[in-house]
Each structure stands twice: as structure tokens, then as C-alpha cells.
N, C-alpha and C. Protein backbone atom coordinates (compact mmCIF):
# COMPACT_ATOMS: atom_id res chain seq x y z
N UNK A 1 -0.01 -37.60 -29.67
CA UNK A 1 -0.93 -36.48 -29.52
C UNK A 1 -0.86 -36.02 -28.06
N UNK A 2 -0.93 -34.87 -28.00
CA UNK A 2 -0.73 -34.43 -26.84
C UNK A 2 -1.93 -34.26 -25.75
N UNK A 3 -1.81 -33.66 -24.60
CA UNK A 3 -3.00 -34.09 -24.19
C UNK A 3 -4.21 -32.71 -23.89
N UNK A 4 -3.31 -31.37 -24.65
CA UNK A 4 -4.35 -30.58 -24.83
C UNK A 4 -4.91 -30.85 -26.20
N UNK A 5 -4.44 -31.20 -27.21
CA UNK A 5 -4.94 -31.96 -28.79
C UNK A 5 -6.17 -33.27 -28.08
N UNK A 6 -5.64 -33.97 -27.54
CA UNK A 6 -6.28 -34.96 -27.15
C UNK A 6 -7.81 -34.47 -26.23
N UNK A 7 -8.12 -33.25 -25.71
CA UNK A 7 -8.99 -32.69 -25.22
C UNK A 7 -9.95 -32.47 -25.74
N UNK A 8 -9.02 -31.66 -26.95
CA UNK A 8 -10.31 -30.78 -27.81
C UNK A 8 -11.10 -31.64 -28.89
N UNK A 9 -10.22 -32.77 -29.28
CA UNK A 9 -10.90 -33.73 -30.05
C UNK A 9 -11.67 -34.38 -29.38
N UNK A 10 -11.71 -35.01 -28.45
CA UNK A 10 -12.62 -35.59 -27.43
C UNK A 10 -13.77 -34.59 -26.89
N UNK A 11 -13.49 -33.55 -26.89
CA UNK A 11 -14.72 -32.47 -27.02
C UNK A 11 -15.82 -32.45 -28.01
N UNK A 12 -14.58 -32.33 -29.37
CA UNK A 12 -15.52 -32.40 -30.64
C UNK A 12 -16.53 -33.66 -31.25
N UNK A 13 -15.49 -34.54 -30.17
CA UNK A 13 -15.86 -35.99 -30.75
C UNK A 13 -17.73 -36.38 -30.90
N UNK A 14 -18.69 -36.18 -29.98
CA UNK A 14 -19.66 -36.73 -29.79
C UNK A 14 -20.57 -35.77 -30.82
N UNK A 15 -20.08 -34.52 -30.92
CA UNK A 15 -20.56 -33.78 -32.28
C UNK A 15 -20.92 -34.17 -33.61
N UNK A 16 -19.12 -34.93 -33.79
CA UNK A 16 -18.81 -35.27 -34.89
C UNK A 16 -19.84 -36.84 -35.25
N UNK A 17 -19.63 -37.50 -34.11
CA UNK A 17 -20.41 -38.55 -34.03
C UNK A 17 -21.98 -38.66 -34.94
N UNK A 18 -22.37 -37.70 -33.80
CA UNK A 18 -24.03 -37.37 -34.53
C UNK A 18 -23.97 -36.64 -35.87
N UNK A 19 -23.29 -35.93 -36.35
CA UNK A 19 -23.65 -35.37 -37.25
C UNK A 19 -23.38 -36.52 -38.91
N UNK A 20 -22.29 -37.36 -38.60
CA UNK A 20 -21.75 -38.73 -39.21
C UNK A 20 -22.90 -39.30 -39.07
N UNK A 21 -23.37 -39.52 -38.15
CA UNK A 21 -24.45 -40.65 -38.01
C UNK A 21 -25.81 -40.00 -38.55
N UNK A 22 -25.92 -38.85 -38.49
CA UNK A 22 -27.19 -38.37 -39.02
C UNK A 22 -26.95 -38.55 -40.02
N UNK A 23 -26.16 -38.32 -41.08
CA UNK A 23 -25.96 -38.10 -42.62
C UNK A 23 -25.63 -39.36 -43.12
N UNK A 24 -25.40 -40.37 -42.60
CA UNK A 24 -25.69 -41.90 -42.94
C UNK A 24 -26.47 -42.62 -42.67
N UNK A 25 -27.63 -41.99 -41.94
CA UNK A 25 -28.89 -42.13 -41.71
C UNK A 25 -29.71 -41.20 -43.05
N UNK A 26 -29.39 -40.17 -42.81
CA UNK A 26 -30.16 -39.63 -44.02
C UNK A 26 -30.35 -39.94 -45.37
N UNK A 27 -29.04 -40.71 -45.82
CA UNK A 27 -28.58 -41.60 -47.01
C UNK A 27 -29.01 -42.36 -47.23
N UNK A 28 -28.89 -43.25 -45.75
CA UNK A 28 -29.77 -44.48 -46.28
C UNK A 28 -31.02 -44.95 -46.02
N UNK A 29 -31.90 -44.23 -45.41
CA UNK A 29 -32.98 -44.03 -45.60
C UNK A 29 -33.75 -42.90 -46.02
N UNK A 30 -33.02 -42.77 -46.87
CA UNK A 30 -33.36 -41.85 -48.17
C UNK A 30 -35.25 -41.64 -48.26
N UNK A 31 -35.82 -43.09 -48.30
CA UNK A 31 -36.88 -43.18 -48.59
C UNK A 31 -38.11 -43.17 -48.07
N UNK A 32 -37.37 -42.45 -46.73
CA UNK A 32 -38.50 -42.59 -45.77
C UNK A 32 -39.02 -40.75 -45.65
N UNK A 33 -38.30 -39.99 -46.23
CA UNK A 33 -38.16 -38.62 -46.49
C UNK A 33 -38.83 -37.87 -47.62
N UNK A 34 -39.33 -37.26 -47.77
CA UNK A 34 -39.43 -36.34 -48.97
C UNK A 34 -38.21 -35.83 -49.51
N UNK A 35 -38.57 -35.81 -50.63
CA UNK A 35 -37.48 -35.30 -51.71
C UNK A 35 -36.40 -33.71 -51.13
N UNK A 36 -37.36 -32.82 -51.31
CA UNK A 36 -36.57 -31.65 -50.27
C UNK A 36 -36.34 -31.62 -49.27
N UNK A 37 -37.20 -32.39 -48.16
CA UNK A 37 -36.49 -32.37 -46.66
C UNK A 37 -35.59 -33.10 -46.52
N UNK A 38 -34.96 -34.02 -47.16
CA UNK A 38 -33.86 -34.75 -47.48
C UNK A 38 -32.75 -34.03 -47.71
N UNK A 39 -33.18 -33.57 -49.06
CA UNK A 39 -31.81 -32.37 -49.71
C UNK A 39 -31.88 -31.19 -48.19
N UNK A 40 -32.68 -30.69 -47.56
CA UNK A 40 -32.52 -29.90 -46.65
C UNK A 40 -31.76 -30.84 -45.79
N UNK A 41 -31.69 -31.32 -45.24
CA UNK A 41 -31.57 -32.12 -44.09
C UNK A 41 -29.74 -33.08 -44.46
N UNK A 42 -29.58 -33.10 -45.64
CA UNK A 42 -28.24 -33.10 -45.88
C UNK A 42 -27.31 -32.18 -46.06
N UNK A 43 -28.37 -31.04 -46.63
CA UNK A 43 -26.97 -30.08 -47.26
C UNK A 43 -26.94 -29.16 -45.63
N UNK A 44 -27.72 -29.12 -44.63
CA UNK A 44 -27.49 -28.63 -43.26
C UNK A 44 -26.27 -29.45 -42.34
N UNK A 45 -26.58 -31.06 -42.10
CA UNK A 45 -25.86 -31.92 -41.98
C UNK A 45 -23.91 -31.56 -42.85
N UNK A 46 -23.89 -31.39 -43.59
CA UNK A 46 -22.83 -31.26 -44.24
C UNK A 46 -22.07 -29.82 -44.02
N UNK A 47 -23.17 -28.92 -43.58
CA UNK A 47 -22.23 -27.36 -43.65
C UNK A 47 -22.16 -27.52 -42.33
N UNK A 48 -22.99 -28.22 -41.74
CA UNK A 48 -22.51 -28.48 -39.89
C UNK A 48 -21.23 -29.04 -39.17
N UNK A 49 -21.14 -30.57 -40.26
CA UNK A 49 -19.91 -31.53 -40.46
C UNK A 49 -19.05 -30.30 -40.55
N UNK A 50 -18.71 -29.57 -41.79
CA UNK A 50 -17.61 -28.88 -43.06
C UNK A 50 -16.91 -27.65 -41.03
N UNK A 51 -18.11 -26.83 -41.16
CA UNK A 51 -18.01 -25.80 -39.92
C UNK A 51 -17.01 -26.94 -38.63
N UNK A 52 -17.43 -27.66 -38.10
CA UNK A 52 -16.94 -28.56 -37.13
C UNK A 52 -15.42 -28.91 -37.46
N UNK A 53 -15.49 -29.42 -38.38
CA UNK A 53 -14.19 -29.98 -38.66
C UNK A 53 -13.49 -28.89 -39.10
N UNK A 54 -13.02 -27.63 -39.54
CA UNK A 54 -13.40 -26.71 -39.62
C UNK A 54 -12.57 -26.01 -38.37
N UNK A 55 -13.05 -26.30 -37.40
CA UNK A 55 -13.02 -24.89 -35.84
C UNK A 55 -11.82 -26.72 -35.50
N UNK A 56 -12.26 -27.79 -35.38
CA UNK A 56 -11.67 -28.71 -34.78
C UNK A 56 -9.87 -28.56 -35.60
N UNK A 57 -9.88 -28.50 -36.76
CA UNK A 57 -8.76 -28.88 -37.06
C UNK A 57 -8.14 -27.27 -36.82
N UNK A 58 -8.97 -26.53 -36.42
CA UNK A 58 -8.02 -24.53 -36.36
C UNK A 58 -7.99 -24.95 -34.53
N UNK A 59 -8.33 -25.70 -34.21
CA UNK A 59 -7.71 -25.90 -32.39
C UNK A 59 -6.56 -26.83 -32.32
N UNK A 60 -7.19 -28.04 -33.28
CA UNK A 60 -5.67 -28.44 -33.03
C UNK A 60 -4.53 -27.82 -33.64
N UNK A 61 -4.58 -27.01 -34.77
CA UNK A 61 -3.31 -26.54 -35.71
C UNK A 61 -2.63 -25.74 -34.41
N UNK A 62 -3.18 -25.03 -34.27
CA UNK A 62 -3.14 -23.75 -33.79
C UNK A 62 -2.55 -23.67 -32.28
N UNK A 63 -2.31 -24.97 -31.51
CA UNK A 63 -0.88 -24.25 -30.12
C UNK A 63 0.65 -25.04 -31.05
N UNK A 64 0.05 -25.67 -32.47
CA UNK A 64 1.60 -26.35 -33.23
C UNK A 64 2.31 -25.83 -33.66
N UNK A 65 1.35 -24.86 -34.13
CA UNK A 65 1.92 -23.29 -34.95
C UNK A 65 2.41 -22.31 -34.88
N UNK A 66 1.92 -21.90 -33.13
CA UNK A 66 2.79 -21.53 -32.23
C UNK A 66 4.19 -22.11 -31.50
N UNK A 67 4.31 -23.42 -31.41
CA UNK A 67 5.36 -23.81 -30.79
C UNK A 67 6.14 -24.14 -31.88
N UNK A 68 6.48 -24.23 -33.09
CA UNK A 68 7.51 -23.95 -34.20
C UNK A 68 7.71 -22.36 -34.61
N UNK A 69 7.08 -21.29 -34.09
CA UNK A 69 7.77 -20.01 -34.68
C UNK A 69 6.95 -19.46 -35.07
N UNK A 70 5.73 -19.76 -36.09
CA UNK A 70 5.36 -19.61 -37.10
C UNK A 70 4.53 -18.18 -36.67
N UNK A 71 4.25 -17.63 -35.15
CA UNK A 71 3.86 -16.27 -34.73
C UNK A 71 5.15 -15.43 -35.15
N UNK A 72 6.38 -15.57 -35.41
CA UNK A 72 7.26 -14.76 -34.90
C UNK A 72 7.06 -14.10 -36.36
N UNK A 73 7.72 -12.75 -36.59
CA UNK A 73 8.08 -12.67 -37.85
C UNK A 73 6.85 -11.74 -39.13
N UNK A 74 5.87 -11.64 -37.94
CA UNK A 74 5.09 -11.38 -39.08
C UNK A 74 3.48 -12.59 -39.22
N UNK A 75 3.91 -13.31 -38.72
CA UNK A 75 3.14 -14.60 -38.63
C UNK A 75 1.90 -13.86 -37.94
N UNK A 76 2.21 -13.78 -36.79
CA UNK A 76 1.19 -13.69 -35.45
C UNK A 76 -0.02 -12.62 -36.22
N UNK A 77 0.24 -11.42 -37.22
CA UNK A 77 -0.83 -11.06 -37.94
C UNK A 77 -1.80 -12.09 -38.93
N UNK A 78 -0.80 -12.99 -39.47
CA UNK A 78 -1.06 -13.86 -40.58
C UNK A 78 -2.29 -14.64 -39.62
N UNK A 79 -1.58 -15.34 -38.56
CA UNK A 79 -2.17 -15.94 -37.35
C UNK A 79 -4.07 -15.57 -37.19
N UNK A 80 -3.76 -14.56 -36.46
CA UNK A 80 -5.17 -13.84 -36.53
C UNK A 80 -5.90 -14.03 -37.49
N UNK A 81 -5.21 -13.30 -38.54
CA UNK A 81 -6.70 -13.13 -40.10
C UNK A 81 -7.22 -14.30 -40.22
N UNK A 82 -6.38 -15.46 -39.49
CA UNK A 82 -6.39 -16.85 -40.02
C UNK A 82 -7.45 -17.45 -39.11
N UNK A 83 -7.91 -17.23 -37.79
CA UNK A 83 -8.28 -17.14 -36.48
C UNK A 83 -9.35 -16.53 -37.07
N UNK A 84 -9.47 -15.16 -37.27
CA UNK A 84 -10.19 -14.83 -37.85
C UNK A 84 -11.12 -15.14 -38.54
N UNK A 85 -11.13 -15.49 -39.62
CA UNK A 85 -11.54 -16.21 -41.04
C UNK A 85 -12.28 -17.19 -40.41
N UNK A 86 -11.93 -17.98 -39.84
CA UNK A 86 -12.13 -19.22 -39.33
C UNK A 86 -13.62 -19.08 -38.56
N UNK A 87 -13.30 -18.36 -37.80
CA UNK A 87 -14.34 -17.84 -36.83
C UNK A 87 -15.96 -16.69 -37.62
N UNK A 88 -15.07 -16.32 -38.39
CA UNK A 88 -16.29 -15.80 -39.27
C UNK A 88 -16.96 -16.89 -40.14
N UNK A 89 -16.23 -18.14 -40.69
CA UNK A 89 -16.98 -19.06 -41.25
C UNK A 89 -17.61 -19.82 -39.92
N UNK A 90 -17.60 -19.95 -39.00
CA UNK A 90 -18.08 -20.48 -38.00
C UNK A 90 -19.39 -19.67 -37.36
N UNK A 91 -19.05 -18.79 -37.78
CA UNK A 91 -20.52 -17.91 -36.69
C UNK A 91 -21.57 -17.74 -38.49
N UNK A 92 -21.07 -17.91 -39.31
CA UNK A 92 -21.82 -17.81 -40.56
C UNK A 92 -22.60 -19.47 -40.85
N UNK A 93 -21.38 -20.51 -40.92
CA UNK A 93 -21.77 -21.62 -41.31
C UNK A 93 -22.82 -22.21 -40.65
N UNK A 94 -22.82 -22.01 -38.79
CA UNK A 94 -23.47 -23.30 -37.99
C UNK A 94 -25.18 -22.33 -37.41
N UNK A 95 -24.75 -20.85 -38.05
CA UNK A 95 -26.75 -20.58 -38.09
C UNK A 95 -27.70 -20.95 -39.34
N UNK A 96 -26.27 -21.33 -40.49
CA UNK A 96 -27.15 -21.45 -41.90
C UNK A 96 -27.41 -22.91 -41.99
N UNK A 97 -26.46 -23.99 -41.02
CA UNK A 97 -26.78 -25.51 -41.20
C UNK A 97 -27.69 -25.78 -39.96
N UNK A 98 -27.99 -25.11 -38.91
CA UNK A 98 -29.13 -25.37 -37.71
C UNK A 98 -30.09 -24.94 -39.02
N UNK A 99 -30.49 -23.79 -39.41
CA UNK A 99 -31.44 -23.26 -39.99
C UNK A 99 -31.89 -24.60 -41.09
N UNK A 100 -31.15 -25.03 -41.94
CA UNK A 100 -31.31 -25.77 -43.27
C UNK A 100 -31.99 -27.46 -42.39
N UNK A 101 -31.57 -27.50 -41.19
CA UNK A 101 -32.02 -28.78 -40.33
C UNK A 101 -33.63 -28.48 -40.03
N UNK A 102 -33.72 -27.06 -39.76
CA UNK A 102 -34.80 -26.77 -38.89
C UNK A 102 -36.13 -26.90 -40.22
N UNK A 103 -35.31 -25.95 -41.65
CA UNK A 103 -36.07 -26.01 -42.55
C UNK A 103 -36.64 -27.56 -43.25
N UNK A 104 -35.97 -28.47 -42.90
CA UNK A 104 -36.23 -30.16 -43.48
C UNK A 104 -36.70 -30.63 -42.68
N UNK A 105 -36.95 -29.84 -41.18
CA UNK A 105 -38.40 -30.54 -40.40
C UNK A 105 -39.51 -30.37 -40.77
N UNK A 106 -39.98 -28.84 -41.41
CA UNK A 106 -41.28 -28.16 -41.82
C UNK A 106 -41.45 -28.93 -43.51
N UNK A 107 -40.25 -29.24 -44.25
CA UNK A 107 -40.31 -29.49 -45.68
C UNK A 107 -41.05 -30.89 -45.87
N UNK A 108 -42.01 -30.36 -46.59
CA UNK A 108 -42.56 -31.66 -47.35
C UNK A 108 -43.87 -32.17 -46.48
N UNK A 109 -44.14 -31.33 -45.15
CA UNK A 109 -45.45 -31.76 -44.58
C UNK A 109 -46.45 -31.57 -44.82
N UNK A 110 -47.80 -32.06 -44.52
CA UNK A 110 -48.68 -31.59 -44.99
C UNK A 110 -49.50 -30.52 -44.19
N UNK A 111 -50.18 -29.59 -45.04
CA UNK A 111 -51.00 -28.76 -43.87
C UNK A 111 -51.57 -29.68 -42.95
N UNK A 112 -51.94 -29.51 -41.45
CA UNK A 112 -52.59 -29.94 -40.19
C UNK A 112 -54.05 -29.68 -40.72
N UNK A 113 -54.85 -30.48 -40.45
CA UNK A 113 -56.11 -30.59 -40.78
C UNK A 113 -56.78 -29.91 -39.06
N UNK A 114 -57.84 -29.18 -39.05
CA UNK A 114 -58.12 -28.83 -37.83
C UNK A 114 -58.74 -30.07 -37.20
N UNK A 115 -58.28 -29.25 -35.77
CA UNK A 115 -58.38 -30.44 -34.57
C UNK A 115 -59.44 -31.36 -34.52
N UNK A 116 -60.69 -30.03 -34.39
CA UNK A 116 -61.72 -30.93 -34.57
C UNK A 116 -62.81 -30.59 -36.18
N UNK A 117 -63.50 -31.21 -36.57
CA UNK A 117 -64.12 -31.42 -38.20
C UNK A 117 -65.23 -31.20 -37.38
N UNK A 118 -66.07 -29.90 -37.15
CA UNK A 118 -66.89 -29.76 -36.78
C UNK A 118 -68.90 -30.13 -37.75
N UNK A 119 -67.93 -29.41 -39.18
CA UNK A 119 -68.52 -29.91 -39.74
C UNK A 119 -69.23 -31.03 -40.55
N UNK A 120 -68.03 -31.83 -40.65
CA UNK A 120 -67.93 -33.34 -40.67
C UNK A 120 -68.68 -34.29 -39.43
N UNK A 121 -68.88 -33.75 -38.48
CA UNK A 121 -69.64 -34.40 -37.03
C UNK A 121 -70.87 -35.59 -37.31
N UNK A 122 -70.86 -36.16 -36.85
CA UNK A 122 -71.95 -37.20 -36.74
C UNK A 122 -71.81 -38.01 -35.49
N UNK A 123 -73.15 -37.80 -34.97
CA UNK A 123 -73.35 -38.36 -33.78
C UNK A 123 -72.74 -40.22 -33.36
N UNK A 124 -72.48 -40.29 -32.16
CA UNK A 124 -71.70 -41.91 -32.12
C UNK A 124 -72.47 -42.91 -32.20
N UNK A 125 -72.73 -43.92 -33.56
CA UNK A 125 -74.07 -44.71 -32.81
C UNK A 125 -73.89 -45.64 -31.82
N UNK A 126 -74.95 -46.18 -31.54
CA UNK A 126 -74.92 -46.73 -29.53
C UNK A 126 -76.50 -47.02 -29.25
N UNK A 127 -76.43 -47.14 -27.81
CA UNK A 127 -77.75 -47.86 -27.93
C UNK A 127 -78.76 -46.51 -27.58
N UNK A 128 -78.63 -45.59 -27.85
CA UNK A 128 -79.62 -44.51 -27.47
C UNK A 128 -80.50 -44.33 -29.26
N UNK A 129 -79.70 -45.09 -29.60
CA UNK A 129 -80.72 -44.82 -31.35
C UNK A 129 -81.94 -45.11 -31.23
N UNK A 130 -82.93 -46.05 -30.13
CA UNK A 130 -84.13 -45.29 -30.15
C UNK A 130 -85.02 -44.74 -29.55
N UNK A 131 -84.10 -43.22 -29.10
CA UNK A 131 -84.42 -42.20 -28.36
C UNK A 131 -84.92 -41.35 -29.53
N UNK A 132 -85.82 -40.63 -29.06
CA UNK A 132 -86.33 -39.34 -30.33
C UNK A 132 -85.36 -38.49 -30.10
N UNK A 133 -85.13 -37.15 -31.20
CA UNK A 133 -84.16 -36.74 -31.71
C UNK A 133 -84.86 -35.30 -30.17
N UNK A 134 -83.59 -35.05 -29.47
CA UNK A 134 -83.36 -33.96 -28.04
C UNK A 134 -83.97 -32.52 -28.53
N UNK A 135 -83.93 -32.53 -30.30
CA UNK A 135 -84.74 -31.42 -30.50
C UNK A 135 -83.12 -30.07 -30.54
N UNK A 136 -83.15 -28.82 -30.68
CA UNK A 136 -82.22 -27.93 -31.10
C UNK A 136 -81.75 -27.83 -29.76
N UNK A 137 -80.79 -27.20 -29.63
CA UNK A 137 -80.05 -26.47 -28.53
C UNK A 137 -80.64 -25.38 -28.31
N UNK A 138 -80.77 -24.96 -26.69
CA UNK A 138 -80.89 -23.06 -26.40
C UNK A 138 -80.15 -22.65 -27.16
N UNK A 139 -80.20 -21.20 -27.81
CA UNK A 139 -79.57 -20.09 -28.57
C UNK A 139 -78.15 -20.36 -27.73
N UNK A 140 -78.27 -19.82 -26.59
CA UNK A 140 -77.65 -19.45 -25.26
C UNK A 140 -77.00 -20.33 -24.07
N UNK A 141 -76.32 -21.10 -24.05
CA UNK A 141 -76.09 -21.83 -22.79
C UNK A 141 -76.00 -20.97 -21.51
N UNK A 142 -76.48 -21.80 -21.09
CA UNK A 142 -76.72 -21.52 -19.31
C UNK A 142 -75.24 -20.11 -18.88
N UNK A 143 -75.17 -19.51 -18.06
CA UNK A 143 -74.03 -19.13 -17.71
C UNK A 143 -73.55 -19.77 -16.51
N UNK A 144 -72.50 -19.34 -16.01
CA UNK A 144 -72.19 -20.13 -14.77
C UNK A 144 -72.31 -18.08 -13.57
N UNK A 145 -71.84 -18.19 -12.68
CA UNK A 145 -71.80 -17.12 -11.53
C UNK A 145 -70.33 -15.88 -12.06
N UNK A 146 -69.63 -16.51 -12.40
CA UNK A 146 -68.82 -15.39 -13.63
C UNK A 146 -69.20 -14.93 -15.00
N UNK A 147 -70.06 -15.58 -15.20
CA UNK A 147 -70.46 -15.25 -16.59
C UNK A 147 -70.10 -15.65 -17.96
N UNK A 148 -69.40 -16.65 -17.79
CA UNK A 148 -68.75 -17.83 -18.86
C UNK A 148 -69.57 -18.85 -18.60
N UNK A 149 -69.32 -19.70 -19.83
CA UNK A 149 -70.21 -21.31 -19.89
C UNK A 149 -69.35 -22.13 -19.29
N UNK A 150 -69.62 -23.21 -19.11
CA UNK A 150 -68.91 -24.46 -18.88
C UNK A 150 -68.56 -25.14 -20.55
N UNK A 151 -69.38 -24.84 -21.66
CA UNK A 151 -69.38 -25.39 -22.77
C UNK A 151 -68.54 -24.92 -23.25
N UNK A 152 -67.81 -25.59 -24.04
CA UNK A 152 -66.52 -25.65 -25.28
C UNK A 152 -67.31 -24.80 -26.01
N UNK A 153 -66.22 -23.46 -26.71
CA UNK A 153 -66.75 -23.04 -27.65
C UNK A 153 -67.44 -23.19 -28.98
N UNK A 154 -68.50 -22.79 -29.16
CA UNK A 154 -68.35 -23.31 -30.64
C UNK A 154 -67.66 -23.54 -32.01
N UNK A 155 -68.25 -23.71 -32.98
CA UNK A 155 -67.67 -24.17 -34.08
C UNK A 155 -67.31 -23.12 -34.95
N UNK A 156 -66.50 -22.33 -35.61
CA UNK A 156 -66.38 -21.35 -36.30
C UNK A 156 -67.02 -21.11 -37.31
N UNK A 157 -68.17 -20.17 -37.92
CA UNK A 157 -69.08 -19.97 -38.88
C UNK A 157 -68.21 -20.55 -40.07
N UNK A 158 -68.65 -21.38 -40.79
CA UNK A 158 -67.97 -21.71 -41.89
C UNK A 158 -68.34 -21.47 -43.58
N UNK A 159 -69.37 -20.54 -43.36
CA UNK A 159 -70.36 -19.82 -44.44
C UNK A 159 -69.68 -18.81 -45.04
């Protein structure tokens, strides 16, 4: 192998790595996944692999193909479409397998419960339990010299 072949594979290499290793990760812990973010998360993995290997094996073909002839003649059009092609499955394949990765992060989660359960609230017990009850809040908290509170907003009407 030569040592511009030897470049570009060593380029591709740490790509190829992770994307191998993700998808034999994904396999075999199958079970730690939901059912669709799985199938997402492989069939992205795989058009990522397919694309890679793909552009890797059209770099290496491609100064071999040139140095036997195969431009002369008529080729060098053939060449292109071929270059071509290649490159259109490449700018097609690796936004639809990022995308299908991105989609098997969101798949299968559950809605986020809000931050805080305002309504759910109950005071912490502790040793102030036998204090009499502080009685309601002002309507109004205090303002400060700008005209904002210091207090966290309230709770969103939930009526």
C-alpha cells in the first residue's frame, strides 16, 4: 500500500472505529434502549458506516485508476459521473444518518416533568412544627429600588 492509500485510510480509520464500535454496542446492549431508538440509532449507524466506506474505498480506487489508463479514452467522463455519484451519495447519506442518530436520542423518552411541582408542594418537616401557621402572604412582595422583587416568580395559574 502506498503511502498516499496509507493516509487516507488512517484518516478514515478512527471514524470507522467509532461507528464499528457504536453498532456493536448498540447490538449488544440492545436492552438497555427502547425499541425505536435502537432501530434509529442502528439504521443511522449503518448509513454512516455504508457513506464512509463508501467515500474511503472512492479515495483509495481512485489515484489506481488513474495510474493504469483507465482516464484515457473516454474514461475521465466515466471518472467524474463516478466521482460524482459518489459524492452525491455522500452529501445525501451522512445528513440522513447524523439526523437518524440525533432522532434515537429524542426516541422513546419520556415527557420532562416540570422543574418544579408547585402544586404538589408541601412544606419540609423540621423542628419549626410547633410554630403557628405565618398566616397568607402579602398580595404583593416588597419591591426592591428598580422595581423587581428579589422573589422567584410564581407558580403558573393552573385553573
Amino acid at each position: 500500500m502506498e503511502l498516499f492509500s496509507l493516509s487516507i485510510f488512517a484518516g478514515e480509520l478512527p471514524t470507522l472505529a467509532v461507528l464499528v464500535t457504536g453498532l456493536v454496542l448498540a447490538v449488544a446492549r440492545r436492552g438497555r434502549l427502547p425499541r425505536r431508538a435502537r432501530a434509529l440509532m442502528i439504521s443511522g449507524i449503518a448509513v454512516l458506516l455504508a457513506v464512509s466506506l463508501l467515500s474511503l474505498t472512492l479515495n483509495l480506487v481512485l489515484p489506481h485508476l488513474l495510474d493504469v489508463g483507465w482516464a484515457g479514452g473516454g474514461g475521465y467522463r466515466r471518472l467524474r459521473l463516478f466521482s460524482l455519484a459518489v459524492g452525491v451519495l455522500w452529501a445525501i447519506g451522512y445528513p440522513v444518518g447524523l439526523g437518524l442518530l440525533v432522532a434515537a436520542v429524542f426516541a422513546g423518552r419520556p415527557i420532562a416533568a416540570p422543574a418544579v411541582d408547585w402544586a404538589g408542594w408541601t412544606p419540609p418537616a423540621g423542628d419549626d412544627a410547633d410554630h403557628p401557621d405565618p398566616g397568607p402572604l402579602s398580595p404583593a412582595p416588597a419591591a426592591t429600588q428598580w422595581g423587581v422583587t428579589d422573589l422567584p416568580a410564581p407558580p403558573p395559574d393552573r385553573t
